[in-house]
N, C-alpha and C. Protein backbone atom coordinates (compact mmCIF):
# COMPACT_ATOMS: atom_id res chain seq x y z
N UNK A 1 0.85 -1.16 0.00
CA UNK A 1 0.00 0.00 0.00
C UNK A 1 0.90 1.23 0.00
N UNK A 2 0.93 2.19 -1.12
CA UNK A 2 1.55 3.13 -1.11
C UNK A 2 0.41 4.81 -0.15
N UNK A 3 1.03 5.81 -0.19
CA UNK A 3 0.63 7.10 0.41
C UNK A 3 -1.10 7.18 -0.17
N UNK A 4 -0.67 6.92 -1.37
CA UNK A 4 -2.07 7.32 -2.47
C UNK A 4 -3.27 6.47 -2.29
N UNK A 5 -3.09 5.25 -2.33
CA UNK A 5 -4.14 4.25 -1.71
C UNK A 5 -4.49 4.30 -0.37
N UNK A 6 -3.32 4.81 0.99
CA UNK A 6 -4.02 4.77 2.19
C UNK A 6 -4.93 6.37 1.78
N UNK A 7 -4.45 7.21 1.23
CA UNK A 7 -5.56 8.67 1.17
C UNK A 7 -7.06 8.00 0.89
N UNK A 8 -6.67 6.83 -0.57
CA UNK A 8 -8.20 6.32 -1.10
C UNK A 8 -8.69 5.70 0.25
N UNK A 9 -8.13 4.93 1.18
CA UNK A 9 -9.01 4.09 2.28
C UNK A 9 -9.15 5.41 3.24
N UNK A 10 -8.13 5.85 3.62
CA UNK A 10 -9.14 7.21 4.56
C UNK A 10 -10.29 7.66 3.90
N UNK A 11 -10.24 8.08 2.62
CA UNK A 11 -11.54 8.93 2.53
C UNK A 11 -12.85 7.94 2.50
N UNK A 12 -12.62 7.01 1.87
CA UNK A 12 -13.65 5.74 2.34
C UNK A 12 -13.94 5.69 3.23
N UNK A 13 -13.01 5.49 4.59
CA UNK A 13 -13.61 5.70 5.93
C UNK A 13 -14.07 6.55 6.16
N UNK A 14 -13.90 7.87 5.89
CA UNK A 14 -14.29 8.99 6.20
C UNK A 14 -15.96 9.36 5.70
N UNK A 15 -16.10 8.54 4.38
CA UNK A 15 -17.17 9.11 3.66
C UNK A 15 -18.12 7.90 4.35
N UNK A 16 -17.77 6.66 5.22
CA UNK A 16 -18.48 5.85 5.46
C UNK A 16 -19.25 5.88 7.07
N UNK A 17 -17.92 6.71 7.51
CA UNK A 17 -18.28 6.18 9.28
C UNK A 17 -18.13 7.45 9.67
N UNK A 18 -17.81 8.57 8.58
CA UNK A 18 -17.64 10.31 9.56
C UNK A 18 -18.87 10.52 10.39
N UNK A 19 -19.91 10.17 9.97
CA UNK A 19 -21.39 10.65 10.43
C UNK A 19 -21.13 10.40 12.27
N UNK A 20 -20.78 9.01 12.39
CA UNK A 20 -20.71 8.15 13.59
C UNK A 20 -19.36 8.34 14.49
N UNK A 21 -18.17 8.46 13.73
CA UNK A 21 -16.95 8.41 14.28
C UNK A 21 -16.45 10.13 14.84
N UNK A 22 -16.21 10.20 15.84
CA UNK A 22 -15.81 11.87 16.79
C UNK A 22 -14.60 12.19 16.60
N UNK A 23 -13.54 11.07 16.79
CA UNK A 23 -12.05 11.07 16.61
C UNK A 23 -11.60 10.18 16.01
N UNK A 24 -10.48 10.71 14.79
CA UNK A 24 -9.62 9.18 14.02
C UNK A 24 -8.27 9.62 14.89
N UNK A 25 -7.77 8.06 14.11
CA UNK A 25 -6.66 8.22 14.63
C UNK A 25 -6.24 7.69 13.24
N UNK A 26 -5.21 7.83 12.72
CA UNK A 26 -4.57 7.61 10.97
C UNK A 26 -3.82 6.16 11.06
N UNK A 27 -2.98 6.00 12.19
CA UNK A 27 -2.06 4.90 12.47
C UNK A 27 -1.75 4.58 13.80
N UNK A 28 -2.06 2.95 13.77
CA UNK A 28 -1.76 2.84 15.47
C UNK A 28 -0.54 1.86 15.89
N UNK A 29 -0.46 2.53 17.03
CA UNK A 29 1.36 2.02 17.05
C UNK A 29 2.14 1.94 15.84
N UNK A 30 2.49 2.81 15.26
CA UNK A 30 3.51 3.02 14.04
C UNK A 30 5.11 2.71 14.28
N UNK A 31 5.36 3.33 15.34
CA UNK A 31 6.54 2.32 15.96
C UNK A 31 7.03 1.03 16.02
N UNK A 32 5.74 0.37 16.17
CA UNK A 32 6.11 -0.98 15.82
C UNK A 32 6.23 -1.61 15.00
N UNK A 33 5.75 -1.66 13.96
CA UNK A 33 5.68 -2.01 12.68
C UNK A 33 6.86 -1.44 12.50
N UNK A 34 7.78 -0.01 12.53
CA UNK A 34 9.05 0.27 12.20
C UNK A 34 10.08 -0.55 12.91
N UNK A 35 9.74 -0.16 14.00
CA UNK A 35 11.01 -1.01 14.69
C UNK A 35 11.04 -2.44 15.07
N UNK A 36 10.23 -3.42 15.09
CA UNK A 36 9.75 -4.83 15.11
C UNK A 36 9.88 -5.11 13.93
N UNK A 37 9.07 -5.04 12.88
CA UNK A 37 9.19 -5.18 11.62
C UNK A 37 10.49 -4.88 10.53
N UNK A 38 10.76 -3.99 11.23
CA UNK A 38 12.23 -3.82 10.24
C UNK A 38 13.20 -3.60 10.46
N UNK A 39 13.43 -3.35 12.09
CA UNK A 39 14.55 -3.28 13.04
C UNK A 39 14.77 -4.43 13.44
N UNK A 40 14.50 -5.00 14.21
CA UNK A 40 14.85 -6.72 15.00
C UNK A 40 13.74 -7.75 14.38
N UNK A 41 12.92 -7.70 13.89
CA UNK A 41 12.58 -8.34 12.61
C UNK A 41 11.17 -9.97 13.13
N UNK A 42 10.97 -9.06 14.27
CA UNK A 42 10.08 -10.11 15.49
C UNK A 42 8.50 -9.64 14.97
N UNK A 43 8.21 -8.64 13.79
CA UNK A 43 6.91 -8.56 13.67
C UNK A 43 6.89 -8.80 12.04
N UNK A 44 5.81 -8.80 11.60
CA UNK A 44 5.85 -8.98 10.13
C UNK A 44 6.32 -7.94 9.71
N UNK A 45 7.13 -7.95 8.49
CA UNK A 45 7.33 -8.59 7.66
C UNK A 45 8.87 -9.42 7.79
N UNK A 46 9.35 -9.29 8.88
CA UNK A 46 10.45 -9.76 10.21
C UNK A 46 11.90 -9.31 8.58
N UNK A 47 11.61 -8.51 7.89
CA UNK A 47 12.93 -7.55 7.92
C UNK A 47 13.87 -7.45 8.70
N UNK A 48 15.42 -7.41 8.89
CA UNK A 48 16.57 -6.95 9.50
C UNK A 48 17.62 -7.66 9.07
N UNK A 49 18.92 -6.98 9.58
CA UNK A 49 20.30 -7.02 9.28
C UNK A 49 20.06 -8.87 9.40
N UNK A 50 20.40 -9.67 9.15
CA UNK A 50 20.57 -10.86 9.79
C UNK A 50 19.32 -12.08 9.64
N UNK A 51 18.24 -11.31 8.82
CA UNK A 51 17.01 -12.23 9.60
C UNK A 51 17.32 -13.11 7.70
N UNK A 52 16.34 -14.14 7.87
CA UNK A 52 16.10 -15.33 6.90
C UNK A 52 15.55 -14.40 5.69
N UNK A 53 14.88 -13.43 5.74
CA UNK A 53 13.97 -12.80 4.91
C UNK A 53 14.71 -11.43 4.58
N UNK A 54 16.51 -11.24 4.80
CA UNK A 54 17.25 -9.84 4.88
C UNK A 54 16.33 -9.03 5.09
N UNK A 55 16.71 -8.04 4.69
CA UNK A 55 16.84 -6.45 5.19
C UNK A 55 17.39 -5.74 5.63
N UNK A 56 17.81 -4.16 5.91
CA UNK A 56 18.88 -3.72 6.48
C UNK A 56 18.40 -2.71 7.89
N UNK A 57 18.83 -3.28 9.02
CA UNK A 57 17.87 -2.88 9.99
C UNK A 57 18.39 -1.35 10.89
N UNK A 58 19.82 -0.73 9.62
CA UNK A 58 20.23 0.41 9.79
C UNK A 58 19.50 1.23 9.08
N UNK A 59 18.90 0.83 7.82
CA UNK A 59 18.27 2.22 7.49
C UNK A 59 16.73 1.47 7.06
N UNK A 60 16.12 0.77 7.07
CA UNK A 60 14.45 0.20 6.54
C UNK A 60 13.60 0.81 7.93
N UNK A 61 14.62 1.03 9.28
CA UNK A 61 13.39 1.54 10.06
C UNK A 61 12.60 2.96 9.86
N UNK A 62 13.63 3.55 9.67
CA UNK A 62 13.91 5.32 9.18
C UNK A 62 13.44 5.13 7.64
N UNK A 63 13.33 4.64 6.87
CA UNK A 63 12.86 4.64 5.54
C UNK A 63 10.88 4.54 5.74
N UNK A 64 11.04 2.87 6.66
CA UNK A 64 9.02 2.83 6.51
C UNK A 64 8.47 4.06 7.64
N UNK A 65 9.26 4.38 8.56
CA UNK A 65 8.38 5.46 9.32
C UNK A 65 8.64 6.96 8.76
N UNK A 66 9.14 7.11 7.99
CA UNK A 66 8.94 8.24 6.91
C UNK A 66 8.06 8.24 5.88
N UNK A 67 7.71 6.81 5.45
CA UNK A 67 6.40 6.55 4.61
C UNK A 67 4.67 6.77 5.76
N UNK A 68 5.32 6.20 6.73
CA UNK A 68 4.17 6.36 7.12
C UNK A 68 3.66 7.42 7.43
N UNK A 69 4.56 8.46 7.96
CA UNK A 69 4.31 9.74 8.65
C UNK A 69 4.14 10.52 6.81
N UNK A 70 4.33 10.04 5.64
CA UNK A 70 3.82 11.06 4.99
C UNK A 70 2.36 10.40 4.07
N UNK A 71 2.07 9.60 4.61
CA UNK A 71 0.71 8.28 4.54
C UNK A 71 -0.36 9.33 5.55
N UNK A 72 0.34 9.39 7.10
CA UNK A 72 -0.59 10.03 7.68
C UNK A 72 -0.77 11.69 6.95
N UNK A 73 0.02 12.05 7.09
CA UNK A 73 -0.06 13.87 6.18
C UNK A 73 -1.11 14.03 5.46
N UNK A 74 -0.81 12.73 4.33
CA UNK A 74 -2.33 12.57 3.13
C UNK A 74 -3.51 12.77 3.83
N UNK A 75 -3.79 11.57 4.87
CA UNK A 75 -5.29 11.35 5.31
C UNK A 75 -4.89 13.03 6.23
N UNK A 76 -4.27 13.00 7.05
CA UNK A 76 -5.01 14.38 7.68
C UNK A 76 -5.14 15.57 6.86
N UNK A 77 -4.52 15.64 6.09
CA UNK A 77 -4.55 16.75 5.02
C UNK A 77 -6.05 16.74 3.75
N UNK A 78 -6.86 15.22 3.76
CA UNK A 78 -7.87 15.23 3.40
C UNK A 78 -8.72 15.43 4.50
N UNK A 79 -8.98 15.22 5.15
CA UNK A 79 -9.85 15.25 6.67
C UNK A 79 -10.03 16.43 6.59
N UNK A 80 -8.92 17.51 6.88
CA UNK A 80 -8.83 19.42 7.18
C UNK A 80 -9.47 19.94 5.82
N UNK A 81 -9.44 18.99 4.57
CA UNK A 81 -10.07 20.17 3.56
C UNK A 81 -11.07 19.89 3.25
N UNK A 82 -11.97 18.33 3.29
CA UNK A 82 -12.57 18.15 2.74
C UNK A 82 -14.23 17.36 4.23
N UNK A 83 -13.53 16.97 4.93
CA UNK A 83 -14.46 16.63 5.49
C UNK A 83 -15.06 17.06 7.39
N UNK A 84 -13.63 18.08 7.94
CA UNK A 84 -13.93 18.56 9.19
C UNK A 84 -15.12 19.28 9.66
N UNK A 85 -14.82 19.96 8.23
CA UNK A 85 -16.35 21.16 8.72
C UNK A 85 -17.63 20.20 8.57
N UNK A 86 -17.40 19.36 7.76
CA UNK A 86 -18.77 18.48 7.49
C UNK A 86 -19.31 17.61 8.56
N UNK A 87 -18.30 16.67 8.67
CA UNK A 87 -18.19 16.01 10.42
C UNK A 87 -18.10 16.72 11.60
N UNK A 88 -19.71 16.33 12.48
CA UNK A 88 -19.75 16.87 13.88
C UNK A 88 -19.34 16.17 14.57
């Protein structure tokens, strides 16, 4: 899932459950998935220096939590223009 497809599933959520939902949250525990996942390699997709499945667990952590934090930007940046004022 790239930046552009999580924007398409936020606004889906948004256009589905805004009526009902008070507070989102974009990503939960994002940390982990960086640093489990691609640092010491104990969560999916078990990425790291060393693991059966490589990866490099000096720079893939700092690479996916820069995707994600500009994944979240998208959805909050659709939320503020298109659906805040609309959602009570």
């Amino acid at each position: 899932m790239n930046r552009e497809d999580f924007k398409n599933y936020s606004e889906l959520l948004f256009q589905r459950f805004g009526d009902r939902v008070k507070f989102w949250i974009t990503l939960n525990q994002p940390y982990s998935l960086a640093s489990k996942g691609y640092g010491d390699g104990s969560y999916p997709p078990g990425r790291c220096t060393g693991c059966e499945f490589g990866g490099d667990s000096g720079t893939e952590p700092y690479i996916v939590a820069h995707h994600q934090l500009l994944a979240h930007a998208e959805a909050v940046s659709l939320y503020r223009k298109r659906y805040q004022v609309h959602i009570k």
